[in-house]
Protein backbone atom coordinates (compact mmCIF):
# COMPACT_ATOMS: atom_id res chain seq x y z
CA UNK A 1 -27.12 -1.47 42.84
CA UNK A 2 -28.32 -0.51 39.21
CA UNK A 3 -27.75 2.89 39.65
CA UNK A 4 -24.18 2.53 41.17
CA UNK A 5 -23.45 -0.01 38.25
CA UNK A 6 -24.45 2.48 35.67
CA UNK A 7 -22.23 5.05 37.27
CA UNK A 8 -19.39 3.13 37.36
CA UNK A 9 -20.14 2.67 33.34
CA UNK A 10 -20.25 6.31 32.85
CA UNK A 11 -17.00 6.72 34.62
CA UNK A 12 -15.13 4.58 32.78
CA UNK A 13 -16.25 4.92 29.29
CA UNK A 14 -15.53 9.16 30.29
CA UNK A 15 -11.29 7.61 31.06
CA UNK A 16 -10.87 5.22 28.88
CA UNK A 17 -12.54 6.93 25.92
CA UNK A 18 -15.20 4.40 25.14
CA UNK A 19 -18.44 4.54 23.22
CA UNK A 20 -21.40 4.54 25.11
CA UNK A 21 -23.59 2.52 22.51
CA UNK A 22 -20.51 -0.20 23.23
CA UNK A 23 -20.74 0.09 26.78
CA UNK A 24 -24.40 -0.74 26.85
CA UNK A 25 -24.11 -3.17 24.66
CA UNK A 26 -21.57 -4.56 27.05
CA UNK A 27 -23.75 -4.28 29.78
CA UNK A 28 -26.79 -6.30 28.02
CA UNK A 29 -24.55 -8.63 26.94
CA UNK A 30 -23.00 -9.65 30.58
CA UNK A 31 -25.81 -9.47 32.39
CA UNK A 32 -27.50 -11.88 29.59
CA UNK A 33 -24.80 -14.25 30.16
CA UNK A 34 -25.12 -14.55 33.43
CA UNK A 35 -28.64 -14.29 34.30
CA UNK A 36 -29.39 -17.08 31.32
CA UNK A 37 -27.10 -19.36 33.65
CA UNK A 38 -30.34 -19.43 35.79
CA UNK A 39 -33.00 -18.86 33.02
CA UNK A 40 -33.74 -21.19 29.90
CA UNK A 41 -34.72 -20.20 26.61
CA UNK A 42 -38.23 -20.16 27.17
CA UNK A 43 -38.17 -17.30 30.06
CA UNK A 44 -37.28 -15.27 26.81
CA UNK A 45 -34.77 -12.84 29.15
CA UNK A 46 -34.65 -9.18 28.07
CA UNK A 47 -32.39 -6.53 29.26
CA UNK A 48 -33.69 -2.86 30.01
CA UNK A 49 -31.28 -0.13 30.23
CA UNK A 50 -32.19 3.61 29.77
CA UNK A 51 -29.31 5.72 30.75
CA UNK A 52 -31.74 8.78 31.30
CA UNK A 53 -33.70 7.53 33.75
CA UNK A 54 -30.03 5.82 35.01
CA UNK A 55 -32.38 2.77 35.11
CA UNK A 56 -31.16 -1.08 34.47
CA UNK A 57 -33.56 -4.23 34.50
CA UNK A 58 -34.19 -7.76 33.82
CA UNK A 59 -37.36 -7.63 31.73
CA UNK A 60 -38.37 -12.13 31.60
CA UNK A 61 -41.02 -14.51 31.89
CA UNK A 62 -41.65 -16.59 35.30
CA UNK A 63 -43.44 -20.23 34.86
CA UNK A 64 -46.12 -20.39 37.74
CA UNK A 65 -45.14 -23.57 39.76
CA UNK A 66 -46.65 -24.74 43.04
CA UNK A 67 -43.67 -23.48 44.78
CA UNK A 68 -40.88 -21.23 42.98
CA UNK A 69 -37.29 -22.90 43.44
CA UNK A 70 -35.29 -21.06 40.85
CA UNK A 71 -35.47 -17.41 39.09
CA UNK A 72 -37.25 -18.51 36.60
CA UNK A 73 -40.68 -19.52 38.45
CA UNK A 74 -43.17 -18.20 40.19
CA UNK A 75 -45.05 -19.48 43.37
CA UNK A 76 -49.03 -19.99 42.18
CA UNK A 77 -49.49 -17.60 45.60
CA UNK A 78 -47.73 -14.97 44.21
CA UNK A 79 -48.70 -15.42 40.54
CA UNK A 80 -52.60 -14.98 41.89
CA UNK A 81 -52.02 -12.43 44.73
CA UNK A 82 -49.42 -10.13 43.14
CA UNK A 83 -50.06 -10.45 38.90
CA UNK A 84 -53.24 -12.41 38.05
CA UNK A 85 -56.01 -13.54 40.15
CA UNK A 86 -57.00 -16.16 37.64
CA UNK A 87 -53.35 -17.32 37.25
CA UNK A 88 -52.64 -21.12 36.87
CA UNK A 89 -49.71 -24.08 37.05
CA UNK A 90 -48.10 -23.68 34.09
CA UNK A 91 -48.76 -20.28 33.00
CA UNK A 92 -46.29 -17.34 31.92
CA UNK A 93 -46.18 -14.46 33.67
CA UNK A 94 -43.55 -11.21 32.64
CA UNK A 95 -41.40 -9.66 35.16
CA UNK A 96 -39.54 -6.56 35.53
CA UNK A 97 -36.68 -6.67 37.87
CA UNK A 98 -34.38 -3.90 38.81
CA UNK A 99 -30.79 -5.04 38.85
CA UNK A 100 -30.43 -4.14 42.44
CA UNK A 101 -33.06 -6.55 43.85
CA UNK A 102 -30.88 -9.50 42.24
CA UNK A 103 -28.90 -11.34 44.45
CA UNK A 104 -25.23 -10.51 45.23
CA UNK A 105 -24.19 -13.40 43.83
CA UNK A 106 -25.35 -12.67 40.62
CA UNK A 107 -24.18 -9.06 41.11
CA UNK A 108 -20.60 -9.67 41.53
CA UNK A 109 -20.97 -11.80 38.55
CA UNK A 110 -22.34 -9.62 36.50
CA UNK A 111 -19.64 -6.91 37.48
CA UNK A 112 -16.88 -9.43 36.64
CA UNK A 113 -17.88 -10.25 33.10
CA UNK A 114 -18.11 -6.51 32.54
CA UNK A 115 -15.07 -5.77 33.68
CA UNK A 116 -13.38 -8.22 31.44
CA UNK A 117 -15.68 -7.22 28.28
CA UNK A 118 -14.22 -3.78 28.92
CA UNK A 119 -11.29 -4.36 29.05
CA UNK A 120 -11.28 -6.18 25.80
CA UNK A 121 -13.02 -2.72 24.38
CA UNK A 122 -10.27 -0.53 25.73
CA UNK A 123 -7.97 -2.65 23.87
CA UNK A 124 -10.13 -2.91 20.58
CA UNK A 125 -9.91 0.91 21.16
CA UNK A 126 -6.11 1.39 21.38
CA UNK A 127 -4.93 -0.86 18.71
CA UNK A 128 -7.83 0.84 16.98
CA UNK A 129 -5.78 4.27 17.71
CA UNK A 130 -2.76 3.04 17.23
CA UNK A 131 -3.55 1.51 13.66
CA UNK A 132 -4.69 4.96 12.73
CA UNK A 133 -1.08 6.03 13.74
CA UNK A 134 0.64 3.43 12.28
CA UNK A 135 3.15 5.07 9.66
CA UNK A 136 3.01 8.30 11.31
CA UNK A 137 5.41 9.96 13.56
CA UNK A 138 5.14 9.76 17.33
CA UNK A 139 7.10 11.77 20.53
CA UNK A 140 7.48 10.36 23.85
CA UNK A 141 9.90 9.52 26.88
CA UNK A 142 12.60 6.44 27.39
CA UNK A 143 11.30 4.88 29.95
CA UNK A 144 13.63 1.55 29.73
CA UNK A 145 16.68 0.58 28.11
CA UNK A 146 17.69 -2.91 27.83
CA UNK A 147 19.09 -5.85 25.02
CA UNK A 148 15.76 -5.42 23.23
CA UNK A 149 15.96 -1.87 22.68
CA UNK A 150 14.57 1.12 23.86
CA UNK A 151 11.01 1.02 25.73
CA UNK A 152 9.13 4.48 24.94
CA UNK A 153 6.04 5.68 26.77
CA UNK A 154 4.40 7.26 23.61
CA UNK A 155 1.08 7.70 25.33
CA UNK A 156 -1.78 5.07 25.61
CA UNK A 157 0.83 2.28 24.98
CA UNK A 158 4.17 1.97 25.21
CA UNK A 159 6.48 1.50 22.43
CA UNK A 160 9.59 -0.57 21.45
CA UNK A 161 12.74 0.97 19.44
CA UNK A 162 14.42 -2.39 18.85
CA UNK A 163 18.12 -2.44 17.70
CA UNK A 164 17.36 -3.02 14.14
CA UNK A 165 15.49 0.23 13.68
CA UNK A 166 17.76 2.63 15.54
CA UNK A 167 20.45 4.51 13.96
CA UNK A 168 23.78 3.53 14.53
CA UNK A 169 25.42 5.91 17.16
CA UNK A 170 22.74 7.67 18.44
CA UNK A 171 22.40 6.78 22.13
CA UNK A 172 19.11 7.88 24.63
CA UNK A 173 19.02 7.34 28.08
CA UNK A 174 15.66 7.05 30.49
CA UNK A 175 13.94 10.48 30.59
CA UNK A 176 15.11 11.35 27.29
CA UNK A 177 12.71 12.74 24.95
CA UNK A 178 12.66 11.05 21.46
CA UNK A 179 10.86 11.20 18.22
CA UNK A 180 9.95 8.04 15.91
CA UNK A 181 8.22 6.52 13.15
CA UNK A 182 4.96 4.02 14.04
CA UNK A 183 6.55 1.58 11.82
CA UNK A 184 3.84 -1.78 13.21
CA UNK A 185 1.35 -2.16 15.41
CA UNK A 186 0.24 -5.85 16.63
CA UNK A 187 -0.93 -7.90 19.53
CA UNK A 188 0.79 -10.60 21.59
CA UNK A 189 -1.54 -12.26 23.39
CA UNK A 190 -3.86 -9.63 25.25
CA UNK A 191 -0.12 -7.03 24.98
CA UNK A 192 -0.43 -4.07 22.67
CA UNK A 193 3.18 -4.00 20.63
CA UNK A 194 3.85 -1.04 18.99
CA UNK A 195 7.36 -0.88 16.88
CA UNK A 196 8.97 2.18 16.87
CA UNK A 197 11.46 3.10 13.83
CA UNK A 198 14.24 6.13 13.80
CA UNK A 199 16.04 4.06 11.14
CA UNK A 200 13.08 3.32 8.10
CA UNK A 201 13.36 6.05 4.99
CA UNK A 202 9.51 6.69 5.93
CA UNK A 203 10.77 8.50 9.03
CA UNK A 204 12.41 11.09 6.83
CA UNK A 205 9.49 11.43 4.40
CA UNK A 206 7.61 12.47 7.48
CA UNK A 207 9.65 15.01 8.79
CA UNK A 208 10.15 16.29 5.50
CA UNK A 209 5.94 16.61 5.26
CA UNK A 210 5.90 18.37 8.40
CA UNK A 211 8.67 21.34 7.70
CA UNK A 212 7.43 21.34 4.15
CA UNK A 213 3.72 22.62 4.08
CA UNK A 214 3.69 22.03 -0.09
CA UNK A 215 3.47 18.41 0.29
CA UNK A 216 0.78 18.11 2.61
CA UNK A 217 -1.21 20.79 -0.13
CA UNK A 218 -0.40 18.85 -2.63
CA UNK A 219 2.08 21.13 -4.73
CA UNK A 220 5.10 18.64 -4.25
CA UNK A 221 5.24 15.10 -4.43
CA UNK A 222 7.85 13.22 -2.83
CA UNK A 223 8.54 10.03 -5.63
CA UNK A 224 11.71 8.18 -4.21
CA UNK A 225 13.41 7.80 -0.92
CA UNK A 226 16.92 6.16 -0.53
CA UNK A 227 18.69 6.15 2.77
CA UNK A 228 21.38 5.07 4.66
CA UNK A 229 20.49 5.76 8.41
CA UNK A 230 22.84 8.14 10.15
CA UNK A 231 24.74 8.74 7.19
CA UNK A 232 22.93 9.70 4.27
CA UNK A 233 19.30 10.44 2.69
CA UNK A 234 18.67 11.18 -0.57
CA UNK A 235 14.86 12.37 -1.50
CA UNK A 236 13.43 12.62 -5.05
CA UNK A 237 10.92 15.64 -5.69
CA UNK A 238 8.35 16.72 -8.06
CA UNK A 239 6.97 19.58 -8.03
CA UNK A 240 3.05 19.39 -9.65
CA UNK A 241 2.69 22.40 -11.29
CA UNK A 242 4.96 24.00 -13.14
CA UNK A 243 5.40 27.72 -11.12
CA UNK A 244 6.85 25.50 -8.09
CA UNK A 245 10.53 24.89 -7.24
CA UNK A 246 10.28 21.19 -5.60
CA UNK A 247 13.99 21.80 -4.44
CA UNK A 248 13.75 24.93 -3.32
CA UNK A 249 10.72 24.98 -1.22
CA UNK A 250 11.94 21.36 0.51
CA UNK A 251 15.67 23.49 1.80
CA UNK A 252 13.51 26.62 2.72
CA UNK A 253 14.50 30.01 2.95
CA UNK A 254 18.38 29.48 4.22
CA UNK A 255 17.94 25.70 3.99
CA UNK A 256 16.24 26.28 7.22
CA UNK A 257 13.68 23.64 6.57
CA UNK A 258 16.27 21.22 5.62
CA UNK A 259 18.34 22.21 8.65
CA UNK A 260 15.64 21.53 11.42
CA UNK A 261 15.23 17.93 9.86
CA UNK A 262 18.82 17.32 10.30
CA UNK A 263 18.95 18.37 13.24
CA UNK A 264 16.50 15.78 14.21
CA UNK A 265 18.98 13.35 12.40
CA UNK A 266 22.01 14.08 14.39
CA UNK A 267 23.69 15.59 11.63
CA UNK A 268 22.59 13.00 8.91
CA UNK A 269 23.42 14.25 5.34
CA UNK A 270 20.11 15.07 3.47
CA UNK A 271 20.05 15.36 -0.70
CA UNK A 272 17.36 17.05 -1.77
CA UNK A 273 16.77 15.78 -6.02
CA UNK A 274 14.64 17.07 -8.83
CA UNK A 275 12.90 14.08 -10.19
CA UNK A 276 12.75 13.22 -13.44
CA UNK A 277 11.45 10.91 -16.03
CA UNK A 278 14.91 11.33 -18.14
CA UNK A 279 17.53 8.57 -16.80
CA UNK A 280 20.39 10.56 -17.68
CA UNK A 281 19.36 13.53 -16.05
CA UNK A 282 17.99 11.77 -12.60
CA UNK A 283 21.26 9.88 -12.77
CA UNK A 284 23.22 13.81 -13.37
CA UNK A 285 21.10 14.92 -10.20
CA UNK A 286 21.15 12.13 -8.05
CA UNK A 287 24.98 12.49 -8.22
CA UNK A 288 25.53 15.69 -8.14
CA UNK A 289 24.91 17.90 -11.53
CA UNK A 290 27.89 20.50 -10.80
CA UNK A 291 30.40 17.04 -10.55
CA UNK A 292 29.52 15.67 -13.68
CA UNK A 293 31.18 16.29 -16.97
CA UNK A 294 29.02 13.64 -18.97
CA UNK A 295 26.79 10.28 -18.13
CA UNK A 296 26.77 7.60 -21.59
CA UNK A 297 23.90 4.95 -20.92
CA UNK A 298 24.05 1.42 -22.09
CA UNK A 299 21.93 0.60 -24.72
CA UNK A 300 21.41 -2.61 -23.07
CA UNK A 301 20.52 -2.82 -19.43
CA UNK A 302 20.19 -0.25 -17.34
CA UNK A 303 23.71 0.44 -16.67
CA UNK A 304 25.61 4.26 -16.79
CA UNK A 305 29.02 5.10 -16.96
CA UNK A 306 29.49 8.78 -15.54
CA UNK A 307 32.12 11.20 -16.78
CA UNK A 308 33.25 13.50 -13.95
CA UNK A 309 36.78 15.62 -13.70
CA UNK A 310 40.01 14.11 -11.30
CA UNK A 311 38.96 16.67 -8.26
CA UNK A 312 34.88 15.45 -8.40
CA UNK A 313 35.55 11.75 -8.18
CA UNK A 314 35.89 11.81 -4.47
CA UNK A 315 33.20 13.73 -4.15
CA UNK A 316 31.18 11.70 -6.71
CA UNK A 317 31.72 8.54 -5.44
CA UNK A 318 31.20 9.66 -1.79
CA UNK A 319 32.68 8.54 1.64
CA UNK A 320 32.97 4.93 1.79
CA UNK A 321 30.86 5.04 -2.01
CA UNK A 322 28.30 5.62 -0.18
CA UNK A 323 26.96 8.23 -2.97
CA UNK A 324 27.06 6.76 -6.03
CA UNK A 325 25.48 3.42 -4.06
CA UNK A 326 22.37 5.34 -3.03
CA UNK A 327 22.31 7.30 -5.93
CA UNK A 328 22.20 3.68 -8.19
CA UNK A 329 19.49 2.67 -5.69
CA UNK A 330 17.36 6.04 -6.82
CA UNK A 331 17.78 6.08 -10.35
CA UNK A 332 17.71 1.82 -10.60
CA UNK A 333 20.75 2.24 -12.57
CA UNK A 334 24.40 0.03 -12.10
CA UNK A 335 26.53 3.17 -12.08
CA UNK A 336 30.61 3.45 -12.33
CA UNK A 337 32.67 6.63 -12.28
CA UNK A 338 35.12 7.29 -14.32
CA UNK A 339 37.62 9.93 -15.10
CA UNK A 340 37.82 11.16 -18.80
CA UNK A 341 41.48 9.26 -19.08
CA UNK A 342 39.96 5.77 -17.28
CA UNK A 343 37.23 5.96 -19.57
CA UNK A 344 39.30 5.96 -22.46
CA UNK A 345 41.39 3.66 -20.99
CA UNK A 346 38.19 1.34 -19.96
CA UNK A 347 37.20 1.63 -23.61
CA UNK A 348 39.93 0.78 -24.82
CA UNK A 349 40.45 -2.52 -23.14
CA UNK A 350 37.16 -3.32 -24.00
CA UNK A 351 37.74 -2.88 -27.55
CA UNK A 352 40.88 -4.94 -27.29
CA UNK A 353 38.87 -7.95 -25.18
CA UNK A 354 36.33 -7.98 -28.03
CA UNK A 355 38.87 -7.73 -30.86
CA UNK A 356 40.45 -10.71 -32.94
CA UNK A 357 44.72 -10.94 -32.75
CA UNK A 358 43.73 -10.95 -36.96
CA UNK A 359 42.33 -6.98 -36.77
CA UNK A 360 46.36 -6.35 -35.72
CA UNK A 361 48.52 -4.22 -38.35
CA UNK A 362 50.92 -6.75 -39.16
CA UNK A 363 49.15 -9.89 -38.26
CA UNK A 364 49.22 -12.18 -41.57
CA UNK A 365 47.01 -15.59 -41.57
CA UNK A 366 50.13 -17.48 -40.57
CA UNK A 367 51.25 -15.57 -37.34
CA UNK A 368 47.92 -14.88 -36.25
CA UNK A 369 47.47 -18.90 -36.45
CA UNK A 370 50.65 -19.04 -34.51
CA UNK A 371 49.24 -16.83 -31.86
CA UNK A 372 45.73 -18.51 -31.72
CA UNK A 373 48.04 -22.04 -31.18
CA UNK A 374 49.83 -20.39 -28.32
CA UNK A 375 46.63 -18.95 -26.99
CA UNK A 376 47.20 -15.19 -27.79
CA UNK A 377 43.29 -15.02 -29.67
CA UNK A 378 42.90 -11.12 -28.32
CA UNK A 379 44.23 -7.86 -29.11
CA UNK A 380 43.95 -7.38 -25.08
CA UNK A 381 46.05 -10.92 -24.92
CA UNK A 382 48.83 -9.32 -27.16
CA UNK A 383 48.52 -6.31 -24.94
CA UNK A 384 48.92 -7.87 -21.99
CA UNK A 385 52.03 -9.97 -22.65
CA UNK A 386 55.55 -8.93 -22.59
CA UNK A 387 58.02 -8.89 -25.92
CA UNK A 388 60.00 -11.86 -24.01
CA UNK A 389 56.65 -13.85 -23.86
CA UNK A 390 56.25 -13.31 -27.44
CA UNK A 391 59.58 -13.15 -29.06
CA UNK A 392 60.62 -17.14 -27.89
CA UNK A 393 57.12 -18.48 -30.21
CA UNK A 394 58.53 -20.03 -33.05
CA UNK A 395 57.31 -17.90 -36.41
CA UNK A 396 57.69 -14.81 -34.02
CA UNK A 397 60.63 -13.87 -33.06
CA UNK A 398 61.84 -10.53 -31.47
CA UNK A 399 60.87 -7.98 -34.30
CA UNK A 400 57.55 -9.20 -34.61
CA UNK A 401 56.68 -9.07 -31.01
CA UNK A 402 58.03 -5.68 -30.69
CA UNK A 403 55.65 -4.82 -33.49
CA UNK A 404 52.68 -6.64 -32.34
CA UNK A 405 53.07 -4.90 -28.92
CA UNK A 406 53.14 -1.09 -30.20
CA UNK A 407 50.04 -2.26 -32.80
CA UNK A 408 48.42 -3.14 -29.45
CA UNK A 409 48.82 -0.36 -27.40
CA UNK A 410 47.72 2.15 -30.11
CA UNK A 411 44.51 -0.38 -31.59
């Protein structure tokens, strides 16, 4: 019995990948439990196990009785004839029993509580090797497709792609092969739950460390990730010495390295930025540096107003804005676009919203108390209002308004 015991052992730390210093310890452990069910303390129970000899024992002490009734005692007869001829009631004698010699009972007891223990060590192990894997990418088969998501068989577990971390329009059905990004790994109850992600901006910093050999070295260091899944990606780079293009060596020789990671994307748009300390020009290359004309930074807040010519704006601003959104999300910057005649115009406006009706040519103390009365306090209020408005305010008249309207447009 012990030797078939420690074979099964062997055979299942070998498939499941166990340690063998946990097995045993498992094995001590069970057999403890259950043989001190029939001991007490003071049979002082030992376990012997020595895998070389493929030999397992209960190693305990037996109180000589006049007649043994439990495992614990001894019979004075075979206390006297068998250990000690001068044995008496009441003394301790230690025993060595070989597992096998126990009774079935006990056996099948013994098995069960091992079996459980183990399984609570194959599961230490895989959330073990699936913590290790946790924020790393992971390749396996659809094996289920429902309202939750999709179920992936991704090796020693399986793993959920729920809704929320696919991208929009990609579809897989069962058998499909599909990469993703570990993005948790936790336990429901004795279940191993491992959340899958295709949608998190972590997903693309990993394929970008596996086509791009400089990062894992070292050389290049990957400072800001911004994505919209499915759509667009845009990746800040730094190169860490000086004789290495960040940019370059991320697209590859033909953008091939850049092409095999959209390709994995379905077609998802991938910018590729030099980083840089400088707002204005991490703002110029988060946009696009051959669409902008000029970039003029608040000197309050961390707000830019970019410069770019009529046939960049599009392009600037993106499909949907969904360029200039991620690229304010990079650079932590509020960012409008502007062509050089709005931003004159936007200027101006402000100017005229910030101006008193008094800073007017032609606006004496008197009129520009009649304007205040009739609540005309801006230059942008004169500018705004029509001659008609204007001309009917007593102290006004038409000549005046016509004259406070062409002071306006030109303040």
């Amino acid at each position: 019995m012990s030797s078939n015991i420690l074979a099964i052992i062997k055979e299942l730390a070998n498939l499941k990948q166990l340690d063998q210093d946990k097995i045993e310890k498992v094995i001590k452990e069970s057999l403890s439990m259950v043989l001190s069910r029939k001991l007490r303390i003071e049979n002082e129970l030992e376990i012997v196990l020595d895998y070389n000899k493929n030999y397992l024992a209960a190693r305990f002490l037996k109180e000589v009785v006049d007649k043994d009734e439990t495992l614990g005692q001894m019979s004075l007869q075979e206390a006297v004839y068998e250990h000690n001829r001068h044995a008496k009631i009441g003394d301790m004698i230690k025993v060595e029993i070989s597992i096998q010699t126990l009774e079935p009972k006990i056996i099948k007891n013994a098995r069960l509580e091992i079996a459980q223990k183990i399984k609570r060590l194959e599961e230490e192990r895989k959330m073990f090797d699936f913590e290790k894997q946790k924020y790393q990418i992971v390749y396996g088969k659809v094996k289920k497709v429902d309202t939750n998501g999709y179920t992936v068989d991704i090796g020693f577990a399986d793993g959920l792609l729920p809704v929320e971390e696919q991208i929009e329009n990609e579809f897989y059905k069962i058998g499909d092969f599909i990469r993703c990004f570990v993005l948790n790994v936790k336990k429901r109850g004795q279940e191993l739950i491992v959340i899958l992600s295709r949608a998190h901006p972590e997903f693309v910093k990993k394929l970008i460390e596996l086509e791009v050999p400089e990062i894992l070295n070292g050389e290049i260091e990957i400072k800001k990730i911004i994505r919209d899944p499915g759509v667009r990606t845009k990746v800040a780079v730094k190169a860490i010495k000086d004789d290495v293009d960040a940019v370059g060596s991320c697209l590859g020789p033909k953008a091939i390295r850049l092409e095999h990671i959209k390709k994995e994307l379905h077609g998802e748009v991938i910018d590729i930025i030099e980083w840089s300390e400088e707002a204005e020009t991490l703002i110029i290359n988060s946009i696009g540096n051959d669409l902008i004309d000029r970039v003029y930074l608040s000197a309050k807040g961390k707000y830019a107003r970019i410069i770019v010519s009529e046939e960049n704006k599009n392009y600037a601003i993106g499909k949907n804005g969904k360029n200039v959104r991620l690229a304010a999300k990079l650079t932590d910057y509020k960012l409008d676009i502007y062509t050089k005649d709005e931003y004159e115009d936007k200027i101006s406006e402000e100017r005229r919203i910030t101006s008193h009706v008094n800073e007017l040519d032609g606006v004496t103390q008197k009129i520009g108390d009649i304007l205040k009365e009739h609540g005309y306090t801006s230059v942008q209020d004169i500018y705004k209002a029509t001659v008609n408005e204007m001309k009917n305010i007593d102290g006004i008249g038409e000549k005046i308004a016509i004259k406070l309207k062409e002071s306006s447009k030109h303040f």
